[in-house]
N, C-alpha and C. Protein backbone atom coordinates (compact mmCIF):
# COMPACT_ATOMS: atom_id res chain seq x y z
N UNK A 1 22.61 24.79 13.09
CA UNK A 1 21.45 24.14 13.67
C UNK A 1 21.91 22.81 14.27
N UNK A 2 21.58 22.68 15.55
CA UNK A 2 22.06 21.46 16.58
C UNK A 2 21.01 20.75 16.62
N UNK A 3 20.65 19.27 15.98
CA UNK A 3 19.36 18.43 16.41
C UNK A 3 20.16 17.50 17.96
N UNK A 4 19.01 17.08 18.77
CA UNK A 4 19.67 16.37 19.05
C UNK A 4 19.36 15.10 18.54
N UNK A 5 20.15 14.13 19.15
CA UNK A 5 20.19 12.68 18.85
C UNK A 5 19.07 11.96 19.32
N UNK A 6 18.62 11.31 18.11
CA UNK A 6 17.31 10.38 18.32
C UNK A 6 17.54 9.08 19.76
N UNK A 7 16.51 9.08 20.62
CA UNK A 7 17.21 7.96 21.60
C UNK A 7 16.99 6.49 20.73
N UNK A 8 17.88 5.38 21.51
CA UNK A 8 18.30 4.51 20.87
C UNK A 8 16.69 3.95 21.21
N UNK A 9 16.54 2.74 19.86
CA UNK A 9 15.47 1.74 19.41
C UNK A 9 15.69 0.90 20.91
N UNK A 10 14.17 0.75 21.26
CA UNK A 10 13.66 -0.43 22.42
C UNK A 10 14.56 -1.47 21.85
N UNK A 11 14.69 -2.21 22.79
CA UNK A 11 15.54 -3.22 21.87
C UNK A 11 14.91 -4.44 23.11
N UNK A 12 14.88 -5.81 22.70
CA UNK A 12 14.28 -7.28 23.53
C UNK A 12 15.05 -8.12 23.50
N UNK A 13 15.58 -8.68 24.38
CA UNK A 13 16.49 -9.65 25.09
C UNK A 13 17.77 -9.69 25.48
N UNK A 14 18.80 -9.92 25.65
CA UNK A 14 20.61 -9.65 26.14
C UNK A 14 20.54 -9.13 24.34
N UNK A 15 20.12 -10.01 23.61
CA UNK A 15 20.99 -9.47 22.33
C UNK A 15 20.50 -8.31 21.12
N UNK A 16 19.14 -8.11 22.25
CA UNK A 16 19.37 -6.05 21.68
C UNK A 16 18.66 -6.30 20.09
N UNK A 17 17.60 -6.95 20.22
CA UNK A 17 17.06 -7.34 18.87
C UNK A 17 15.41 -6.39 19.02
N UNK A 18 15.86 -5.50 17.73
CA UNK A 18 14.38 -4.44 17.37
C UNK A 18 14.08 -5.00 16.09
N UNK A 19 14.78 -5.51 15.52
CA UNK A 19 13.99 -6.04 13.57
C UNK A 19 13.14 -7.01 14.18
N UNK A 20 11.59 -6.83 13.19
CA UNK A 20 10.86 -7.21 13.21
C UNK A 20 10.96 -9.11 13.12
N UNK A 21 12.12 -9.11 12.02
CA UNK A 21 12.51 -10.54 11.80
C UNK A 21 12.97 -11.32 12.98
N UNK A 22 14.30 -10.77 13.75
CA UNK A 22 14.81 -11.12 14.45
C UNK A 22 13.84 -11.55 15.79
N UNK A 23 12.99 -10.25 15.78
CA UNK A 23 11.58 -10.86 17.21
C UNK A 23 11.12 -11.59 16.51
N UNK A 24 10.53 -12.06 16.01
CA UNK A 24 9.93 -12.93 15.40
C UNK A 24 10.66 -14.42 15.56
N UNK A 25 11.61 -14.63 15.36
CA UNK A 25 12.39 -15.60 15.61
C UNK A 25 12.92 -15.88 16.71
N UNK A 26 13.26 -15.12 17.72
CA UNK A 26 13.22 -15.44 19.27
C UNK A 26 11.83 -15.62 19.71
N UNK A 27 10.89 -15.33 19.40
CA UNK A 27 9.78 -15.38 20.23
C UNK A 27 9.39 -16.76 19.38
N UNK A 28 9.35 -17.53 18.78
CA UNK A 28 9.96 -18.90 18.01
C UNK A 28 10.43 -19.47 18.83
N UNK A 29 11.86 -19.49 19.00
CA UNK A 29 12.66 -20.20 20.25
C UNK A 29 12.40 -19.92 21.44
N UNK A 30 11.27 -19.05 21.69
CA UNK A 30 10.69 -19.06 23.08
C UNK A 30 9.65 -19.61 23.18
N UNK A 31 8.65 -19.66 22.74
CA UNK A 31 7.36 -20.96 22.29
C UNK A 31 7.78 -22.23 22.63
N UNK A 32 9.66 -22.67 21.33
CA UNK A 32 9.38 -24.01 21.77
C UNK A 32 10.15 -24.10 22.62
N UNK A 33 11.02 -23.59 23.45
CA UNK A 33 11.87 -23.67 25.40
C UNK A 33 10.68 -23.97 25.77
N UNK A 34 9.41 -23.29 26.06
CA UNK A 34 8.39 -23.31 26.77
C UNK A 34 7.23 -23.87 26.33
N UNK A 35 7.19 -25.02 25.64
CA UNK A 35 6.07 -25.81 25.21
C UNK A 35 5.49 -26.55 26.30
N UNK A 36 6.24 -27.24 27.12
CA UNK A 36 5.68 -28.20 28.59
C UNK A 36 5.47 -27.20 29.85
N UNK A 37 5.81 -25.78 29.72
CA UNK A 37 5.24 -25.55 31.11
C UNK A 37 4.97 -23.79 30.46
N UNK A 38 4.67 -23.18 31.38
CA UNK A 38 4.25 -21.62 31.25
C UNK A 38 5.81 -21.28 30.96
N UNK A 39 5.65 -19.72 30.30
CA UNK A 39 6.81 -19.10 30.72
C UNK A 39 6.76 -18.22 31.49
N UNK A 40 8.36 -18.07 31.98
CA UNK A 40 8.45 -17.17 33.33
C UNK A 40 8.52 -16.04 33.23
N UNK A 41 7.41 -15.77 34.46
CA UNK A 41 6.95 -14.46 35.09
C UNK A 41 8.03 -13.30 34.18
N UNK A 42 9.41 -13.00 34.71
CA UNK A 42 10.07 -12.00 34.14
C UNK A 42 10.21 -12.07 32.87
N UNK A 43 10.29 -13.07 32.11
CA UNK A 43 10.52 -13.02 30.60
C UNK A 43 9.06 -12.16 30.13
N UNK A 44 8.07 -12.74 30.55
CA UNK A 44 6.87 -12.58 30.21
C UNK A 44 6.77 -10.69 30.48
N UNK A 45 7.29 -10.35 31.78
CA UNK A 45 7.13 -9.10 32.21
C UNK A 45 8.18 -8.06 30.95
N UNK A 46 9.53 -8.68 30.81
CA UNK A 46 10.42 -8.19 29.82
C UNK A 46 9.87 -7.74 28.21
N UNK A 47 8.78 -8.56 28.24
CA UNK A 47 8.27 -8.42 26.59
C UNK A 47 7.56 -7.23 26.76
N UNK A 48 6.49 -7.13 27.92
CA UNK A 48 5.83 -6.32 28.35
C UNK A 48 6.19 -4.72 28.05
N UNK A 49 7.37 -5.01 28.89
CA UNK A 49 7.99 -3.80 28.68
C UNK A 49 8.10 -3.70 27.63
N UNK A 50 9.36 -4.31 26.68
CA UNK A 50 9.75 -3.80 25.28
C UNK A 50 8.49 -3.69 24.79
N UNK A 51 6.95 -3.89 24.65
CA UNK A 51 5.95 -3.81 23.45
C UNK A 51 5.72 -2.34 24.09
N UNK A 52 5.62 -2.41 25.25
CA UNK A 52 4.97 -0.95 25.92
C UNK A 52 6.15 0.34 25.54
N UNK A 53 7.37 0.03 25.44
CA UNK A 53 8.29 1.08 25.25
C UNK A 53 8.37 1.43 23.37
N UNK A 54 8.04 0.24 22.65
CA UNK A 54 8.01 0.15 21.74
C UNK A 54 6.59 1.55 20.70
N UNK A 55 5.40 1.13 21.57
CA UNK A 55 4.34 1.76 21.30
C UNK A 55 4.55 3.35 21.62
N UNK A 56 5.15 3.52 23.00
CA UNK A 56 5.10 4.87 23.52
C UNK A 56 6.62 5.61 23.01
N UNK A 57 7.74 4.84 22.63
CA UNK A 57 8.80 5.81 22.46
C UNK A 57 8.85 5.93 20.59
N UNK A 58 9.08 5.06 20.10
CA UNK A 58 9.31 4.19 18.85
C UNK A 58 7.43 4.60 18.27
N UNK A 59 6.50 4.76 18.86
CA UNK A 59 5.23 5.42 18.43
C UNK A 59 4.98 4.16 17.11
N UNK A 60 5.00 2.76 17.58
CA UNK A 60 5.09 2.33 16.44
C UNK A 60 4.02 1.18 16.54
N UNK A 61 3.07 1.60 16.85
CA UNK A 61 1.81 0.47 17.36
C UNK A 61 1.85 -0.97 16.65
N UNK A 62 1.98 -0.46 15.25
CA UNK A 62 2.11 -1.56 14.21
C UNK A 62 3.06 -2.99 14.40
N UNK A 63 3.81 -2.52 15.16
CA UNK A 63 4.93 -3.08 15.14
C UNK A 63 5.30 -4.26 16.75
N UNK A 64 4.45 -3.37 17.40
CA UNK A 64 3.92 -3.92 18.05
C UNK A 64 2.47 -4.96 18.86
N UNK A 65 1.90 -4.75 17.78
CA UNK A 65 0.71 -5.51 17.66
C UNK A 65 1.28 -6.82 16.45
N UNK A 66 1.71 -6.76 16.00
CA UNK A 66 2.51 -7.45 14.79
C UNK A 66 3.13 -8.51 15.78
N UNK A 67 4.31 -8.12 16.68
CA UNK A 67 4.71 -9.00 17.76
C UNK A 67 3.84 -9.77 18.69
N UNK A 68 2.96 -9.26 19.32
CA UNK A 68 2.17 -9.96 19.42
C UNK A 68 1.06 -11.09 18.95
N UNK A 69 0.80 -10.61 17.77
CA UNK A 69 -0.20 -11.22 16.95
C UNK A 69 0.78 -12.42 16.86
N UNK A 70 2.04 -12.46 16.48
CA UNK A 70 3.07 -13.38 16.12
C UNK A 70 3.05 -14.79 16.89
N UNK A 71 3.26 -14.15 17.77
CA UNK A 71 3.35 -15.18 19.47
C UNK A 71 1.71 -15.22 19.71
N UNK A 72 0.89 -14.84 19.30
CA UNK A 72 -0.92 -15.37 19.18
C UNK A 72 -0.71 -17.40 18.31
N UNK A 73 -0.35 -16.38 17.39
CA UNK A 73 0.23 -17.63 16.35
C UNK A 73 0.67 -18.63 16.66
N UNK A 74 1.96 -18.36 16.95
CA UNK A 74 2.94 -19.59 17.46
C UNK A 74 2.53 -20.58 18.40
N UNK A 75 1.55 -19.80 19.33
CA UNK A 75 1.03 -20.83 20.76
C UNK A 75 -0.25 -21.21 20.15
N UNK A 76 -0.93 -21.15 19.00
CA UNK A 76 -2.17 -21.54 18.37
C UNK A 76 -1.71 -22.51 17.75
N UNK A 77 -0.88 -22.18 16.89
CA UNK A 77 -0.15 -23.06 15.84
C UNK A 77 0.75 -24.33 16.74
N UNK A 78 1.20 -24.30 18.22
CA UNK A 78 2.01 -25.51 18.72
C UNK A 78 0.78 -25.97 19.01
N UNK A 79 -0.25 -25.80 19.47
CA UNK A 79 -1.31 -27.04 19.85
C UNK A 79 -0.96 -27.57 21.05
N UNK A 80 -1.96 -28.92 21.43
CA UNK A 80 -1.72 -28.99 22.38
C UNK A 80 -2.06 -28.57 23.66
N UNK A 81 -1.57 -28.86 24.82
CA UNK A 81 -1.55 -27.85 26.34
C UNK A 81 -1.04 -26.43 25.87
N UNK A 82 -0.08 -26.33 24.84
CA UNK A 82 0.73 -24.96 24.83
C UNK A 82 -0.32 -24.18 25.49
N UNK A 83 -1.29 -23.46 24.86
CA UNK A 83 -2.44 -22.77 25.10
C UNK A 83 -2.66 -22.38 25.99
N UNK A 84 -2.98 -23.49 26.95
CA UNK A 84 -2.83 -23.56 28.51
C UNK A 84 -2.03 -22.87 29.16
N UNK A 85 -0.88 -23.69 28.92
CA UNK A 85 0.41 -23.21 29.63
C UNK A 85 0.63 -21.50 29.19
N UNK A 86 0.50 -20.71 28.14
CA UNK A 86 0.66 -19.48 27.70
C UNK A 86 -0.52 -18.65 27.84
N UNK A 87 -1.71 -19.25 28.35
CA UNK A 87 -2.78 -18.02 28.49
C UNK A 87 -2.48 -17.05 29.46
N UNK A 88 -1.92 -17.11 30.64
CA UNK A 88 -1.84 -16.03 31.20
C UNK A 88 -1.01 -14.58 30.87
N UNK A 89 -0.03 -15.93 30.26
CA UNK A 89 0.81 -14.58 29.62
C UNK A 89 0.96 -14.08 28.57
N UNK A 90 0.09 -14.78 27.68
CA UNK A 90 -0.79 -13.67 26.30
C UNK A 90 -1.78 -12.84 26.65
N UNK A 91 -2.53 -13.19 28.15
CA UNK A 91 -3.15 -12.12 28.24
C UNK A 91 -2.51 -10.77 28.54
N UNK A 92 -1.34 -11.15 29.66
CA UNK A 92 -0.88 -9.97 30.39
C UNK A 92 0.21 -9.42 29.14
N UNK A 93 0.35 -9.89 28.44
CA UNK A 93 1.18 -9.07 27.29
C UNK A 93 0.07 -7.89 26.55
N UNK A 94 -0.87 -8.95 26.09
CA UNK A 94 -1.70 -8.15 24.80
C UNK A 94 -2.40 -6.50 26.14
N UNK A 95 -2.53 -7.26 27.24
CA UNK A 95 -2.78 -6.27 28.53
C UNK A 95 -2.00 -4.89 28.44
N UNK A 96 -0.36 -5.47 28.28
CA UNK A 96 0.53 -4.17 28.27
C UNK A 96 0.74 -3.11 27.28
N UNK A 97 0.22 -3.95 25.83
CA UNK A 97 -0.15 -3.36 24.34
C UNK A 97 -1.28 -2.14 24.81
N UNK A 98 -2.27 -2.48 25.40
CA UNK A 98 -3.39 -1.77 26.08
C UNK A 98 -3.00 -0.52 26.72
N UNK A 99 -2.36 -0.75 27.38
CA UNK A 99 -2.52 -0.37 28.56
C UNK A 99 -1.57 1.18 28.08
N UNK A 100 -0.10 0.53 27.62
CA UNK A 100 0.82 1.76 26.51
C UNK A 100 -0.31 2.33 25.91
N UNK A 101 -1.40 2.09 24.52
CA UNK A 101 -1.85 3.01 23.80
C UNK A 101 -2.76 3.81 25.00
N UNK A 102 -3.25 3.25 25.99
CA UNK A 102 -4.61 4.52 26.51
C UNK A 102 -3.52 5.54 27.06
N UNK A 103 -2.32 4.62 27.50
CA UNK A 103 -1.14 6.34 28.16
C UNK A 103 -0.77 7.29 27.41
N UNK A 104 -0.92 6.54 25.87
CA UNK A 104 -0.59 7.94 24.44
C UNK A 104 -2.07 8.32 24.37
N UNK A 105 -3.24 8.15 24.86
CA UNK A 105 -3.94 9.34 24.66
C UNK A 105 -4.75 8.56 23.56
N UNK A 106 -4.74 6.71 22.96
CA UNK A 106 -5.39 6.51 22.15
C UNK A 106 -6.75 5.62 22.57
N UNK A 107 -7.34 5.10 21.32
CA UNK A 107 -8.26 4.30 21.56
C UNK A 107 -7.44 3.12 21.80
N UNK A 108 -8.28 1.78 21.74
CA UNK A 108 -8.04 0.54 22.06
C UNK A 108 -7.51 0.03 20.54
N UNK A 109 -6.73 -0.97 20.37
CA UNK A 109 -6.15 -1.99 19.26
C UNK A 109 -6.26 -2.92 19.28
N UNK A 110 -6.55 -3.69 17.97
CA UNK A 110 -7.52 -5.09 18.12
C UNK A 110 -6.02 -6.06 17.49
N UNK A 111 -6.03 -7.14 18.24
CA UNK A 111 -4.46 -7.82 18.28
C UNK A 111 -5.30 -9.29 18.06
C-alpha cells in the first residue's frame, strides 16, 4: 500500500513559521515595526494568503482565527493611533478568514 505524501504545512514569512507560538511572536514584532504608520499592502496581502491557505489546505479554522484574534489583540492592546493605522488591514485579513471558509462550503466565523 503506497500513501502519498501529505503536502507541506502553509508556512508565513522567509522563515517558514506554522507553530502557533512562533506566529504569534512575529505578528508581535510586526505590531511593533508598524506602530507609527499602517502596514504594507504586501505583508498585509502575505498573511492573507497564509490564513486563507491555512483554513482551506491545513482545514484548520481554529488556528486560524486564533492568528487573527492574536493581532485583534496586539493592535487593541498597543493603543494609541495603532488602531488607526491597522484598521484597514484587520479588516482585509479577518476579510480573507471569510472569504477561505464560504470557498470550503462553510458558514461564517466569529474572530
Amino acid at each position: 500500500l503506497q500513501l502519498t505524501p501529505r503536502p507541506p504545512k502553509p508556512t508565513f514569512t522567509a522563515q517558514k513559521l506554522s507553530a502557533l507560538p512562533d506566529l504569534r511572536e512575529a505578528m508581535r514584532a510586526w505590531v511593533d515595526e508598524f506602530r507609527d504608520e499602517a502596514p504594507f499592502a504586501e505583508d498585509v496581502e502575505a498573511l492573507v494568503k497564509y490564513v486563507q491557505r491555512v483554513v482551506k489546505e491545513e482545514k484548520d479554522m481554529g488556528k486560524a482565527v486564533g492568528v487573527v484574534r492574536w493581532l485583534v489583540w496586539l493592535v487593541g492592546e498597543a493603543g494609541g493611533a495603532v488602531g488607526r493605522y491597522w484598521a484597514g488591514a484587520m479588516a482585509r485579513i479577518e476579510a480573507g478568514v471569510q472569504e477561505a471558509v464560504r470557498e470550503r462550503g462553510l458558514g461564517e466565523v466569529v474572530i
